[in-house]
PDB file of N, CA and C in Angstrom:
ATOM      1  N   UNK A   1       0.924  -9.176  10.153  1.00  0.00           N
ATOM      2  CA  UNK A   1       1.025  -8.963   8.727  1.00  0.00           C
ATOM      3  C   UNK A   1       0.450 -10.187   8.037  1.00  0.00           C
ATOM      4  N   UNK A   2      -0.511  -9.923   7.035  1.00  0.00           N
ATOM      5  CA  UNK A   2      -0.948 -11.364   6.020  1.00  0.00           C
ATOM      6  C   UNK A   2      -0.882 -10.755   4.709  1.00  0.00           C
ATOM      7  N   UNK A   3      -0.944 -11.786   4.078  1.00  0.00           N
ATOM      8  CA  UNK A   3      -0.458 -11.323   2.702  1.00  0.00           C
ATOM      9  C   UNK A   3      -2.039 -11.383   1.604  1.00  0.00           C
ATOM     10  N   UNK A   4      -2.859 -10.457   0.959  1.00  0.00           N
ATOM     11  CA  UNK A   4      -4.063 -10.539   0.425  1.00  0.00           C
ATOM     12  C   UNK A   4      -3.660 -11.765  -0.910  1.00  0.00           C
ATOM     13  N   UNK A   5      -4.788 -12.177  -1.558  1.00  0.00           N
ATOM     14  CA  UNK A   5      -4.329 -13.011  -3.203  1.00  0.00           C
ATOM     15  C   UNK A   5      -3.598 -12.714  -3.322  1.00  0.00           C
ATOM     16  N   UNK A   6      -3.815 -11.260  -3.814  1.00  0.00           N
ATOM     17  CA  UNK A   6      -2.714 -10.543  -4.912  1.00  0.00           C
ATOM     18  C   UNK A   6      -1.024 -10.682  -4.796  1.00  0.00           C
ATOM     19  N   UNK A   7      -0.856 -11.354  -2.869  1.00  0.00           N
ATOM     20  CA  UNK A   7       0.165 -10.853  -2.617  1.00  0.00           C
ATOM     21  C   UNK A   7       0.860 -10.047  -2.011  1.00  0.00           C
ATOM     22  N   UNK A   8      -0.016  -9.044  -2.061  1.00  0.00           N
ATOM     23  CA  UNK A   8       0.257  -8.069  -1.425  1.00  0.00           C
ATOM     24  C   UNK A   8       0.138  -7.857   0.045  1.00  0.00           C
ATOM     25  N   UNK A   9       1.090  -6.794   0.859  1.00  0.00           N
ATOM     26  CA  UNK A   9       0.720  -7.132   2.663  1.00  0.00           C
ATOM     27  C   UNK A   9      -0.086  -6.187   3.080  1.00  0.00           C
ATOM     28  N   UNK A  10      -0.682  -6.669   3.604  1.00  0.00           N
ATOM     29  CA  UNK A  10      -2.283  -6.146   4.708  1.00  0.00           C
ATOM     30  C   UNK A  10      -2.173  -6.024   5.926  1.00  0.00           C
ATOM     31  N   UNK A  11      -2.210  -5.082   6.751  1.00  0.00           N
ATOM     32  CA  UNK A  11      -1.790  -5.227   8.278  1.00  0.00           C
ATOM     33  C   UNK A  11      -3.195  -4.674   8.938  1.00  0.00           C
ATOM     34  N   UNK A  12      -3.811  -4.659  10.076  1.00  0.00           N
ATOM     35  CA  UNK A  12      -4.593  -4.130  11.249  1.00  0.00           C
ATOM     36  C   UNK A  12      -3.545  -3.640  11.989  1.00  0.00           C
ATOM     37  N   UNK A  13      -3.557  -2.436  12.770  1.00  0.00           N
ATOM     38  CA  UNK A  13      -2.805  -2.066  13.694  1.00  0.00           C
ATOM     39  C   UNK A  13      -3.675  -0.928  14.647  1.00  0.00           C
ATOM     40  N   UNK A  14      -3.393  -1.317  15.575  1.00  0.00           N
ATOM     41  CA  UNK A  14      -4.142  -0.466  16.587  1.00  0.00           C
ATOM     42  C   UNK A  14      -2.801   0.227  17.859  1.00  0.00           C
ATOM     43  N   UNK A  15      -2.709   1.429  17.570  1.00  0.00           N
ATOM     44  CA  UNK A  15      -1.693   2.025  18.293  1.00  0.00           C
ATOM     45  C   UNK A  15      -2.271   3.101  19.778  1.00  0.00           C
ATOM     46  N   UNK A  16      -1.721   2.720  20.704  1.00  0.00           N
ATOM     47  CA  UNK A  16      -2.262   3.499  22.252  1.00  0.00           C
ATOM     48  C   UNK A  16      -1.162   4.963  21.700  1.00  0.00           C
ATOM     49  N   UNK A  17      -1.334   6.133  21.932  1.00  0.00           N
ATOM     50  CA  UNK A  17      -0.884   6.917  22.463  1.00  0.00           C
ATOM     51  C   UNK A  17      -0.857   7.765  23.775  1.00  0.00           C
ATOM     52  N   UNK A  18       0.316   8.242  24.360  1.00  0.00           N
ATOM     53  CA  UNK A  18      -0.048   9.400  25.454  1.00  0.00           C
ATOM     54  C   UNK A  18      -0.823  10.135  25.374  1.00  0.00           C
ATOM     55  N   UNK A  19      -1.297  10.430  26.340  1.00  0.00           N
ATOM     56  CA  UNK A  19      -2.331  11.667  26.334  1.00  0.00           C
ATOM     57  C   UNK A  19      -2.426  13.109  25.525  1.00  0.00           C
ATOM     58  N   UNK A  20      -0.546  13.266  25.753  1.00  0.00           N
ATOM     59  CA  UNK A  20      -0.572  14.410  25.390  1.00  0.00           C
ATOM     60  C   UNK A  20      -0.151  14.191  23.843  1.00  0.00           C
ATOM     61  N   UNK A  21      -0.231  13.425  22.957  1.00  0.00           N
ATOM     62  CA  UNK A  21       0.416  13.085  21.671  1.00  0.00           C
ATOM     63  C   UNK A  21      -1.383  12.472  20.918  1.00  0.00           C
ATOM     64  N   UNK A  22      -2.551  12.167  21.877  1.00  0.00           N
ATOM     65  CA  UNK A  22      -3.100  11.634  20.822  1.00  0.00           C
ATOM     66  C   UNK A  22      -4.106  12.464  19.610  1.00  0.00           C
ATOM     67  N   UNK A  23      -4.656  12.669  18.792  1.00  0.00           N
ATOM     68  CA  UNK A  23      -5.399  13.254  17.865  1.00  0.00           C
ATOM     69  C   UNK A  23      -6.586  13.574  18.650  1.00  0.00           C
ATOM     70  N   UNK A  24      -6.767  15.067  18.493  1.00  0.00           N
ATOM     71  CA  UNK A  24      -8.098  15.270  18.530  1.00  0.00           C
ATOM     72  C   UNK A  24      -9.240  15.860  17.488  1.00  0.00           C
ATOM     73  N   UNK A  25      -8.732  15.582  15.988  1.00  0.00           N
ATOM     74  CA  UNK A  25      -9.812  15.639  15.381  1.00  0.00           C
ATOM     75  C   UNK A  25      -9.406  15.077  13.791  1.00  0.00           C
ATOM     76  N   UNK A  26     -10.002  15.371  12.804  1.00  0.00           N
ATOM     77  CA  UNK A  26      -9.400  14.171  11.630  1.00  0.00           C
ATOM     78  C   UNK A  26      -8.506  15.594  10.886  1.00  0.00           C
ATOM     79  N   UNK A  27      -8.014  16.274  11.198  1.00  0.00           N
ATOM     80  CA  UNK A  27      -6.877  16.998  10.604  1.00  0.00           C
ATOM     81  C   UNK A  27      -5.904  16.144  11.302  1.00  0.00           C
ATOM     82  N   UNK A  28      -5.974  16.466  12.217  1.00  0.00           N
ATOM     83  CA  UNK A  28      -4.691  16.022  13.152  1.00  0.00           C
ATOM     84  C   UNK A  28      -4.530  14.838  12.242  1.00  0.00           C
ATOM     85  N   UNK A  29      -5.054  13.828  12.154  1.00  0.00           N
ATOM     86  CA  UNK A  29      -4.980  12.196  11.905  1.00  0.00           C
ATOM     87  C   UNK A  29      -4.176  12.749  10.186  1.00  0.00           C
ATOM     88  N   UNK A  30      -5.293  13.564   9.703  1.00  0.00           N
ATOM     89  CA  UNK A  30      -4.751  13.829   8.146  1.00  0.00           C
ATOM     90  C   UNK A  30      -3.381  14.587   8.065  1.00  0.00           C
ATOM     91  N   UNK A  31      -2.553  15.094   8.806  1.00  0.00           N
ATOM     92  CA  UNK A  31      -1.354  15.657   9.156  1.00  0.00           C
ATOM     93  C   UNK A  31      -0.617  14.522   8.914  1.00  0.00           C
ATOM     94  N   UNK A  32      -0.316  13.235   9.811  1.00  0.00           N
ATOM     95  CA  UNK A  32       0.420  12.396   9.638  1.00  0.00           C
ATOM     96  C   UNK A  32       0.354  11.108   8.534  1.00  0.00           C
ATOM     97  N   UNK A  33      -1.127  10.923   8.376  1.00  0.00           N
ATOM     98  CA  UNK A  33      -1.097   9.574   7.231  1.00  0.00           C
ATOM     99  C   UNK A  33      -1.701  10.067   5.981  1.00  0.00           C
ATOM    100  N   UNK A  34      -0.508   9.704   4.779  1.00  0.00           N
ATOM    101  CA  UNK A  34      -1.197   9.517   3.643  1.00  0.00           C
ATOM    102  C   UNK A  34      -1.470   8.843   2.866  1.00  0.00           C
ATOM    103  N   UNK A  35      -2.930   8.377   2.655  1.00  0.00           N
ATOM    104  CA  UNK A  35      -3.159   7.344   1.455  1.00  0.00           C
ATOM    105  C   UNK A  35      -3.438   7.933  -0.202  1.00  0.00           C
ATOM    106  N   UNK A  36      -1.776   7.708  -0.372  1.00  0.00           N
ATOM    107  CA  UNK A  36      -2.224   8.022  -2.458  1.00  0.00           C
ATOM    108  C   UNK A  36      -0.710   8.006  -2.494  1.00  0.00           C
ATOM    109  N   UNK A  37      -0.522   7.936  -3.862  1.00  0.00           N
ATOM    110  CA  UNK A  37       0.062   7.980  -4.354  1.00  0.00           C
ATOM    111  C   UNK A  37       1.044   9.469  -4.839  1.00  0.00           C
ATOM    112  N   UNK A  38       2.458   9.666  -4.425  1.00  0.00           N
ATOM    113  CA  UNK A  38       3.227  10.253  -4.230  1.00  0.00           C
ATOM    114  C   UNK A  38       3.493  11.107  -5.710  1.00  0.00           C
ATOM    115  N   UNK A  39       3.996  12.380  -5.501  1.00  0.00           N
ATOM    116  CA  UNK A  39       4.396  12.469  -6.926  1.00  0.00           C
ATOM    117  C   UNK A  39       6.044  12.638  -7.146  1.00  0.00           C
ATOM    118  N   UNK A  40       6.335  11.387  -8.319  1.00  0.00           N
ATOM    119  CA  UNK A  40       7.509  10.913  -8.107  1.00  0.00           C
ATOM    120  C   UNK A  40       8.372  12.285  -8.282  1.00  0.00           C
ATOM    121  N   UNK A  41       7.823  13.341  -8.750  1.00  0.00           N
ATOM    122  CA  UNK A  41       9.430  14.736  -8.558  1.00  0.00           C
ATOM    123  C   UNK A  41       9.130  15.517  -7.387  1.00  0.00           C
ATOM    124  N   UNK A  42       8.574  14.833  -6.487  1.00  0.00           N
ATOM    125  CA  UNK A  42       9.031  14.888  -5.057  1.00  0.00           C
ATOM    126  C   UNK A  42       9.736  14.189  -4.423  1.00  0.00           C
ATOM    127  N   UNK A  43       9.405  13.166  -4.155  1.00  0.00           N
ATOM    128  CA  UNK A  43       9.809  11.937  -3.499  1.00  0.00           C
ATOM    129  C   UNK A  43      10.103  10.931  -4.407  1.00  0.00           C
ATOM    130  N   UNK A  44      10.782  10.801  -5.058  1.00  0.00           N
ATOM    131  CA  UNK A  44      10.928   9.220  -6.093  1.00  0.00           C
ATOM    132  C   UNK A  44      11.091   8.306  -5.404  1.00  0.00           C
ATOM    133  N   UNK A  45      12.059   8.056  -4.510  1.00  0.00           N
ATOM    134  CA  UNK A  45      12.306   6.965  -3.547  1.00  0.00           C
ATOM    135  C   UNK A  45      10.693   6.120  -2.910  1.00  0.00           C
ATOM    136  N   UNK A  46       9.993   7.264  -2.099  1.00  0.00           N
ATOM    137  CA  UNK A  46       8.644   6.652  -1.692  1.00  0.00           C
ATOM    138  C   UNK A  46       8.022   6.434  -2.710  1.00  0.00           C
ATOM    139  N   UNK A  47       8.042   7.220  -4.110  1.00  0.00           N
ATOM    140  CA  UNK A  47       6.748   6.446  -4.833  1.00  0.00           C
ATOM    141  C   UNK A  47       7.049   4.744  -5.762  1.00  0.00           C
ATOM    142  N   UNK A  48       8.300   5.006  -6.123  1.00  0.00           N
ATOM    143  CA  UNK A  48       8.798   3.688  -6.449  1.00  0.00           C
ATOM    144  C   UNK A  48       8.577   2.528  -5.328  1.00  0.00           C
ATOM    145  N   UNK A  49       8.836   2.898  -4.133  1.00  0.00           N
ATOM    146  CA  UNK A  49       8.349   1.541  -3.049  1.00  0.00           C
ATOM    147  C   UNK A  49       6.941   1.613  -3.211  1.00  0.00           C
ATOM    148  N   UNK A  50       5.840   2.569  -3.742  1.00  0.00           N
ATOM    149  CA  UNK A  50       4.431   2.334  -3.189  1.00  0.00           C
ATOM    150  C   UNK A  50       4.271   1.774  -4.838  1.00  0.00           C
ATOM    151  N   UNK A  51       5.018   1.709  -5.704  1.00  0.00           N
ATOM    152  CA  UNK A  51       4.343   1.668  -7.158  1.00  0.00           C
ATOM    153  C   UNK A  51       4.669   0.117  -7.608  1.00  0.00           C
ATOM    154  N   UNK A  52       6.160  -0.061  -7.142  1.00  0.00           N
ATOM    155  CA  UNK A  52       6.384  -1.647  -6.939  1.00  0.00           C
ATOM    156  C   UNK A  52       5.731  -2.493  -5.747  1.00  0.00           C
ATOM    157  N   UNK A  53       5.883  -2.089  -4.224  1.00  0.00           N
ATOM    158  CA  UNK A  53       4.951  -3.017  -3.749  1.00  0.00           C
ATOM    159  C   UNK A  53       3.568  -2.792  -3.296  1.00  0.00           C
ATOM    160  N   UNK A  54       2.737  -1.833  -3.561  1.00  0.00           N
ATOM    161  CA  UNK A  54       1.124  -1.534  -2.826  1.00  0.00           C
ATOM    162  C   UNK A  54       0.325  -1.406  -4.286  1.00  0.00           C
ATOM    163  N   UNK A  55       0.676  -2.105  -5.408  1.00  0.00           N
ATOM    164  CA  UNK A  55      -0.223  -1.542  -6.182  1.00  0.00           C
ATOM    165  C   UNK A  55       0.577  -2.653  -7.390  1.00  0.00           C
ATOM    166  N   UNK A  56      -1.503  -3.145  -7.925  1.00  0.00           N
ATOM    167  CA  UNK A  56      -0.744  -4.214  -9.059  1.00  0.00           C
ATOM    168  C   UNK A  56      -1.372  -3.982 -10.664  1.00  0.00           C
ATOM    169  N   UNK A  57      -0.585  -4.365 -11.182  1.00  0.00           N
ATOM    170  CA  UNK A  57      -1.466  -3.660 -12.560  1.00  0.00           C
ATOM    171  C   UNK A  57      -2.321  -5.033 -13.298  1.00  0.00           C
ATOM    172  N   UNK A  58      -1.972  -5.381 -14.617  1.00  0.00           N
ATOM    173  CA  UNK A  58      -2.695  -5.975 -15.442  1.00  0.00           C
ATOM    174  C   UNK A  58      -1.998  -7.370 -15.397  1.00  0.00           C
ATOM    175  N   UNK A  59      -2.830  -8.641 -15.001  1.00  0.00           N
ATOM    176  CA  UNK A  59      -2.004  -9.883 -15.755  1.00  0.00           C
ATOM    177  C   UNK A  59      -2.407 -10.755 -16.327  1.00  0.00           C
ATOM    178  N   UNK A  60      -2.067 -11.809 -16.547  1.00  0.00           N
ATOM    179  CA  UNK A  60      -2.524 -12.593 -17.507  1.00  0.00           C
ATOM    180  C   UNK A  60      -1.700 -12.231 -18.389  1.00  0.00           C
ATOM    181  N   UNK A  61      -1.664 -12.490 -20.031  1.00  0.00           N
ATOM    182  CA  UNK A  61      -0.941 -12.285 -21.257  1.00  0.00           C
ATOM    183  C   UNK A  61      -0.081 -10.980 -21.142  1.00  0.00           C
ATOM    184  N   UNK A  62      -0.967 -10.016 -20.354  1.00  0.00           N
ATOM    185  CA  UNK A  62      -0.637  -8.464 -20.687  1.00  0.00           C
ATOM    186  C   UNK A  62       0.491  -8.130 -19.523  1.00  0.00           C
ATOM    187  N   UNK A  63       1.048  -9.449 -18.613  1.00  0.00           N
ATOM    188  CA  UNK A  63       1.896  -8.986 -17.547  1.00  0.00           C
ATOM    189  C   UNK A  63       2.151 -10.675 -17.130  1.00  0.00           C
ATOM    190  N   UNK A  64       2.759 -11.367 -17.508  1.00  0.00           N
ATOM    191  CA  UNK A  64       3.186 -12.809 -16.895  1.00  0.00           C
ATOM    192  C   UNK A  64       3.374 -12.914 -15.928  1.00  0.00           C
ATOM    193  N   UNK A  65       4.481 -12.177 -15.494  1.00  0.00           N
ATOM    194  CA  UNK A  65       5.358 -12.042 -14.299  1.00  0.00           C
ATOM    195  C   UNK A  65       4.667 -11.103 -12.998  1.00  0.00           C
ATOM    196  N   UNK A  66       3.190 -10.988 -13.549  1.00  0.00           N
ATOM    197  CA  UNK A  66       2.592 -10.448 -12.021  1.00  0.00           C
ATOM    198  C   UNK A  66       2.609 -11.329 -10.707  1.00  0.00           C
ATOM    199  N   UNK A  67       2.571 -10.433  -9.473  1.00  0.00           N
ATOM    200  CA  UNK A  67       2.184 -10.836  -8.134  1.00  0.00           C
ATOM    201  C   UNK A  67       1.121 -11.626  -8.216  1.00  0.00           C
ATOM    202  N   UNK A  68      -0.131 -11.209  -9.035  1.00  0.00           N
ATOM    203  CA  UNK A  68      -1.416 -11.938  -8.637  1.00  0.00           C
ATOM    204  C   UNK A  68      -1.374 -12.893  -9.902  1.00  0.00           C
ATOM    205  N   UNK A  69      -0.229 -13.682 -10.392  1.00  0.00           N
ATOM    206  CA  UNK A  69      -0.559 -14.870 -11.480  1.00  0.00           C
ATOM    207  C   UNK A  69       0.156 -15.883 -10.672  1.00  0.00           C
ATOM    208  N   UNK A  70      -0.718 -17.233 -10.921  1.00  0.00           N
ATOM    209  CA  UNK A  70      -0.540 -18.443 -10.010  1.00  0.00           C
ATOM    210  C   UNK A  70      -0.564 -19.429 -11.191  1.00  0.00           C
ATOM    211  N   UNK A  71      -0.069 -20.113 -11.835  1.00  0.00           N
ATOM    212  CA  UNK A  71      -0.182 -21.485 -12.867  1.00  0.00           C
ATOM    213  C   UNK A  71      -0.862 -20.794 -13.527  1.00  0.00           C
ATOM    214  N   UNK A  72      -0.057 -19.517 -14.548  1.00  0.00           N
ATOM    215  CA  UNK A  72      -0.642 -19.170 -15.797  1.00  0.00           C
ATOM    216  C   UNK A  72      -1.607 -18.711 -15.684  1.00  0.00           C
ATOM    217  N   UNK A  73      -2.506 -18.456 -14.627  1.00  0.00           N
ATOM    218  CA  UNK A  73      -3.518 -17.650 -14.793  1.00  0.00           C
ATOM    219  C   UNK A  73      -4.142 -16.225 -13.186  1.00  0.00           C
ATOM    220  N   UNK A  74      -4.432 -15.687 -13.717  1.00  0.00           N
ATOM    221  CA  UNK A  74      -4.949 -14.338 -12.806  1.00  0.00           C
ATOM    222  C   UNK A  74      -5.701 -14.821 -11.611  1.00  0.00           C
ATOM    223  N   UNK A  75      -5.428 -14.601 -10.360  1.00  0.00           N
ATOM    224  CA  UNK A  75      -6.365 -14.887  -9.192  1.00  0.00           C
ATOM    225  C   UNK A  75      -6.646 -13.856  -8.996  1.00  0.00           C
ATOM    226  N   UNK A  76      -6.868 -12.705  -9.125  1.00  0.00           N
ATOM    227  CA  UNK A  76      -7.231 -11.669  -8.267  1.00  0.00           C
ATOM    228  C   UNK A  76      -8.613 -11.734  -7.236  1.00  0.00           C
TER     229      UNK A  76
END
């Protein structure tokens, strides 16, 4: 796990599966992982964890208290 500017965590992961468990084509893969954003009157619980930590909005003046502000000013 490393953490990008922003703060935020970044991982590489490379996973072996059994034979009989691994993907054989990009449905399969698209069955189990999703990248986007949830809609919260489904799941509120998951989208509040992806909305507070995988995703940063505006800072500087318009957000002080962001992840990506370091001594008053924006690193992104």
């Amino acid at each position: 796990m490393e953490f990008q500017k922003r703060g935020l965590p970044h991982t590489h992961l490379l996973v072996w599966l059994a034979p009989e468990f691994k993907f054989r084509s990009a449905g399969d893969v698209d069955s189990v992982i999703l990248a986007g954003i949830l809609d919260k009157n489904q799941d509120l619980v998951c989208y509040e964890i992806v909305s507070r930590f995988m995703m940063h909005g505006p800072c500087s003046a318009a957000n002080p208290k962001a992840q990506s502000m370091e001594k008053n000013k924006c690193f992104k």
